[in-house]
C-alpha atoms as a PDB file:
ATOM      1  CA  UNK A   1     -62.276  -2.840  28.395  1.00  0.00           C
ATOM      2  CA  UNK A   2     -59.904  -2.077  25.851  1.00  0.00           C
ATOM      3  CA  UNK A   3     -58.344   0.551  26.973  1.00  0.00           C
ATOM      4  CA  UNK A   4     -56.352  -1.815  29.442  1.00  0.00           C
ATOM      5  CA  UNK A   5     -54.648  -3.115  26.635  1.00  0.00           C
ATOM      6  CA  UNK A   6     -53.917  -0.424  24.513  1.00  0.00           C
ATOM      7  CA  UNK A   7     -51.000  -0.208  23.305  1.00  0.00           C
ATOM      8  CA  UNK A   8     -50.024  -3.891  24.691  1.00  0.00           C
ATOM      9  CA  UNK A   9     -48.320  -6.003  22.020  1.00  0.00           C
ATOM     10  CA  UNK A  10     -50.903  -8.662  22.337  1.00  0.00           C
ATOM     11  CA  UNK A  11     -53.898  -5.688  22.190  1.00  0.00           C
ATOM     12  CA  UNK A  12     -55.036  -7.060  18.835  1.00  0.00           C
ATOM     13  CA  UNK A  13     -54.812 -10.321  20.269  1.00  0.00           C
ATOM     14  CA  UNK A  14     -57.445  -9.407  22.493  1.00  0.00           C
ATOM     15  CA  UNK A  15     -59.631  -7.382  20.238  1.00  0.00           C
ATOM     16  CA  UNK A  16     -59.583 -10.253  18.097  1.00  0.00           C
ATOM     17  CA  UNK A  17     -60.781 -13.040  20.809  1.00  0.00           C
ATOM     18  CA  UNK A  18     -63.223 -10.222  21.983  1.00  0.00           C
ATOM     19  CA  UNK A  19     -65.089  -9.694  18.417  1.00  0.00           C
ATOM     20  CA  UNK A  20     -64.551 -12.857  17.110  1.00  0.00           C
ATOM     21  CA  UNK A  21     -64.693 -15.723  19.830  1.00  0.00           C
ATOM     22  CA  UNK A  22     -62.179 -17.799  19.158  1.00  0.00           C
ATOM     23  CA  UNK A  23     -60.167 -20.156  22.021  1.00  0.00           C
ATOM     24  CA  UNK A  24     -57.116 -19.047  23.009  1.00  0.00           C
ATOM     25  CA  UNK A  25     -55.298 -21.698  21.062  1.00  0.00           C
ATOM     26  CA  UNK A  26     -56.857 -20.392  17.935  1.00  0.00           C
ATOM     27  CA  UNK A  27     -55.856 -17.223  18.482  1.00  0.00           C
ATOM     28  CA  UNK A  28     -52.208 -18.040  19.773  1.00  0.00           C
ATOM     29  CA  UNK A  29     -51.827 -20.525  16.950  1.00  0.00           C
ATOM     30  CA  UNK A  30     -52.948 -18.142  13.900  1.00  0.00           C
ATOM     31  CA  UNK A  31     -49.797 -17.771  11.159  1.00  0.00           C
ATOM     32  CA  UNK A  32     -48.980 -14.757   9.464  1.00  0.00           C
ATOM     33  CA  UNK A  33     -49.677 -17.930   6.052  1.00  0.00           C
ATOM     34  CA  UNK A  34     -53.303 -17.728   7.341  1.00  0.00           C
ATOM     35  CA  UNK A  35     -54.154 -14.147   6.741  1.00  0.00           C
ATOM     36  CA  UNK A  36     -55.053 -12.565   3.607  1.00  0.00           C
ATOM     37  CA  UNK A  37     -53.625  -8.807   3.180  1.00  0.00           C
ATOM     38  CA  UNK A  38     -55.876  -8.164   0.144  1.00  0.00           C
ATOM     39  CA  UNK A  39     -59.251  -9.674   1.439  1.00  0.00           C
ATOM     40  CA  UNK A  40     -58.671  -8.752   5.181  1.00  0.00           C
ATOM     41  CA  UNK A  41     -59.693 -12.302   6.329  1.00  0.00           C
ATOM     42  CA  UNK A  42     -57.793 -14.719   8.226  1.00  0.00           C
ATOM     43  CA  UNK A  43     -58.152 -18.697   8.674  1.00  0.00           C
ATOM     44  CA  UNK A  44     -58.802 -20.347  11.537  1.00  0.00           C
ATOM     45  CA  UNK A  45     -57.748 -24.001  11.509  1.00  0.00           C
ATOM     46  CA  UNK A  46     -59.409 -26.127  14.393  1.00  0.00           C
ATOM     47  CA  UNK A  47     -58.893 -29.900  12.773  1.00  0.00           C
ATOM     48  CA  UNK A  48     -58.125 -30.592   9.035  1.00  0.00           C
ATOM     49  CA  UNK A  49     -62.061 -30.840   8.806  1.00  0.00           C
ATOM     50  CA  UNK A  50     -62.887 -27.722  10.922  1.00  0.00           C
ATOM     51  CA  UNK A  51     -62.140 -24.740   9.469  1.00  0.00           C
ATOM     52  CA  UNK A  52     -63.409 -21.361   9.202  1.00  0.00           C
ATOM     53  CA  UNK A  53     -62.785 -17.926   8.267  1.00  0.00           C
ATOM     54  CA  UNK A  54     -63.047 -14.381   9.937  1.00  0.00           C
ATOM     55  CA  UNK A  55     -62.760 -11.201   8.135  1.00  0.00           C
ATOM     56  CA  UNK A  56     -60.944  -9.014   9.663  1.00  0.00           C
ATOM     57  CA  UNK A  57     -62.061  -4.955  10.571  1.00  0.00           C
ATOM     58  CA  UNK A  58     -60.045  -2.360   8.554  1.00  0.00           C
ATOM     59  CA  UNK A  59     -58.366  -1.408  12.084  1.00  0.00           C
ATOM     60  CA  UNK A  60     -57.254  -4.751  12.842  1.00  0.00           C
ATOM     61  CA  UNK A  61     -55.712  -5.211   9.558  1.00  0.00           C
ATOM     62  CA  UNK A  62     -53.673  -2.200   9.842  1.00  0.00           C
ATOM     63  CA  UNK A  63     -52.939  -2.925  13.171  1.00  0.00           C
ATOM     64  CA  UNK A  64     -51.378  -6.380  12.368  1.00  0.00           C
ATOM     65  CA  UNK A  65     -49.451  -4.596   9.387  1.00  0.00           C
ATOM     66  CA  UNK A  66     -47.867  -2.518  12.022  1.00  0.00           C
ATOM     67  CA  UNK A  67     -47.267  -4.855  14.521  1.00  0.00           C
ATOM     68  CA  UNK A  68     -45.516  -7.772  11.874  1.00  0.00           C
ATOM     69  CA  UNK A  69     -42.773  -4.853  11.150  1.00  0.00           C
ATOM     70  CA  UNK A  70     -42.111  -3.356  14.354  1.00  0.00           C
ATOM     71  CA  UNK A  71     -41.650  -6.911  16.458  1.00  0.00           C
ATOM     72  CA  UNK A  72     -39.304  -7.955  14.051  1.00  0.00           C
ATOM     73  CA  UNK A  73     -37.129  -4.275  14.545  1.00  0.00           C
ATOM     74  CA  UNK A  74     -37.725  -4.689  18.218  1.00  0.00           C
ATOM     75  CA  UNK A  75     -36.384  -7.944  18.434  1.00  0.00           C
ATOM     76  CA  UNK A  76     -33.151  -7.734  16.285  1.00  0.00           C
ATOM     77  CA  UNK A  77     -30.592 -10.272  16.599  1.00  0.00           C
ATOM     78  CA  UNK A  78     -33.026 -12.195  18.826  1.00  0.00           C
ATOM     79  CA  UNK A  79     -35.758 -12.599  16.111  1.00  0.00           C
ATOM     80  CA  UNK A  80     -36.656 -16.013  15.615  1.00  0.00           C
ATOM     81  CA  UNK A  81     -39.521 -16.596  12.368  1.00  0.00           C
ATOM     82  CA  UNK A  82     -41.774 -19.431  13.460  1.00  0.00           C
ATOM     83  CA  UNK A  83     -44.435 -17.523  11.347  1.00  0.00           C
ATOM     84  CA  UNK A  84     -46.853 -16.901  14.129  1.00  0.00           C
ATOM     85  CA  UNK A  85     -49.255 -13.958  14.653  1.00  0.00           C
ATOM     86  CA  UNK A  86     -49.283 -12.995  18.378  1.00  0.00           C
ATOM     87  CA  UNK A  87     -45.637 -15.380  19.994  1.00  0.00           C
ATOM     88  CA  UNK A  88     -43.437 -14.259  22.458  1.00  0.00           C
ATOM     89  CA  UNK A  89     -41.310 -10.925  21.805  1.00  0.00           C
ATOM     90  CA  UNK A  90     -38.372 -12.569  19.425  1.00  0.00           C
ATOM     91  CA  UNK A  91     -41.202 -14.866  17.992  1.00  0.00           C
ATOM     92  CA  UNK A  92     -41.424 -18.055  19.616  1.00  0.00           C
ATOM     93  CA  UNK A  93     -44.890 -19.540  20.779  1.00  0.00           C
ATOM     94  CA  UNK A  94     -46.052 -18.226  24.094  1.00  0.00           C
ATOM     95  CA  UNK A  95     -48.986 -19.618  24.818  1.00  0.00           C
ATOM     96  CA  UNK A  96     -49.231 -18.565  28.250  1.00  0.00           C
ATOM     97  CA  UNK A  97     -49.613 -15.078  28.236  1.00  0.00           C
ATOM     98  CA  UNK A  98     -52.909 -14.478  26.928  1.00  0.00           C
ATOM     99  CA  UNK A  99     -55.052 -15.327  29.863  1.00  0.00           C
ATOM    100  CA  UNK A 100     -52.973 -13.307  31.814  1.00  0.00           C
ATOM    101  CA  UNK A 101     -54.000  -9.995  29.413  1.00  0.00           C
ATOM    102  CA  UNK A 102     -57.790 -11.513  29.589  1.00  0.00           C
ATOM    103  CA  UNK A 103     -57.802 -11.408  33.142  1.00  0.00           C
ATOM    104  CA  UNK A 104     -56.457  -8.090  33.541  1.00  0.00           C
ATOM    105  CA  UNK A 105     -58.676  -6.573  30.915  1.00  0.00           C
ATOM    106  CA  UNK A 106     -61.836  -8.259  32.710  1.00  0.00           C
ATOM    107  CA  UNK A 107     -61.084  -7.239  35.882  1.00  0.00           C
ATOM    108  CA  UNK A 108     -60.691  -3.785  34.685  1.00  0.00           C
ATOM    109  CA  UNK A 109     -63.875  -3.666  33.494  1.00  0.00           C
ATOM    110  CA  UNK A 110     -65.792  -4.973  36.944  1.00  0.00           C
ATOM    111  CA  UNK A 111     -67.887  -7.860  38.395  1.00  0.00           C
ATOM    112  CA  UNK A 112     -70.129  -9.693  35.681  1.00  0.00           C
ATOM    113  CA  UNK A 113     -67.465  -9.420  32.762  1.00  0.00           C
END
């Protein structure tokens, strides 16, 4: 299933919402302020009394450090720093475009997935 993603700027999104199980809002709305480097864990904030936290796989750490640098290259001029984890390509929110990847990678993987 992953392998339709790969390489996708929102792959980790994916792998993330794949291991995990978080909604798509949690996953669109994590900050880079929410993840801990050193520990490898990230918070997920639901309400001010739900919260939890997910530790993150070595890869996906990495992954993220990768991704926080090159978007921000990629983007140049255009970069705009609302602070969030998986936005749009200059970093605004883009909700939308998750289900979109879901779909894609579910369908790639056949009926019953």
């Amino acid at each position: 299933m992953l392998d339709t993603v790969t390489g996708d700027r929102l792959e980790i999104a994916i792998m993330i919402a794949l291991a995990y199980g978080p909604r798509r809002g949690e996953v669109l709305g994590l900050h880079w302020s929410s993840l801990d480097w050193y520990a490898g864990t990230v918070r997920l904030i639901k309400t001010p009394k739900s919260r939890r936290t997910l530790v993150l796989t070595p890869q996906i750490v990495a992954t993220l450090r990768a991704r926080r640098s090159e978007a921000k290259i990629a983007a140049g001029e255009l970069w705009k720093d609302h602070g969030l984890i998986f936005a749009s390509e200059v970093d605004t929110p883009g909700p939308g475009e998750l289900p979109a990847h879901h779909l894609q990678a579910g369908q790639a993987c056949g009926p019953g997935h």
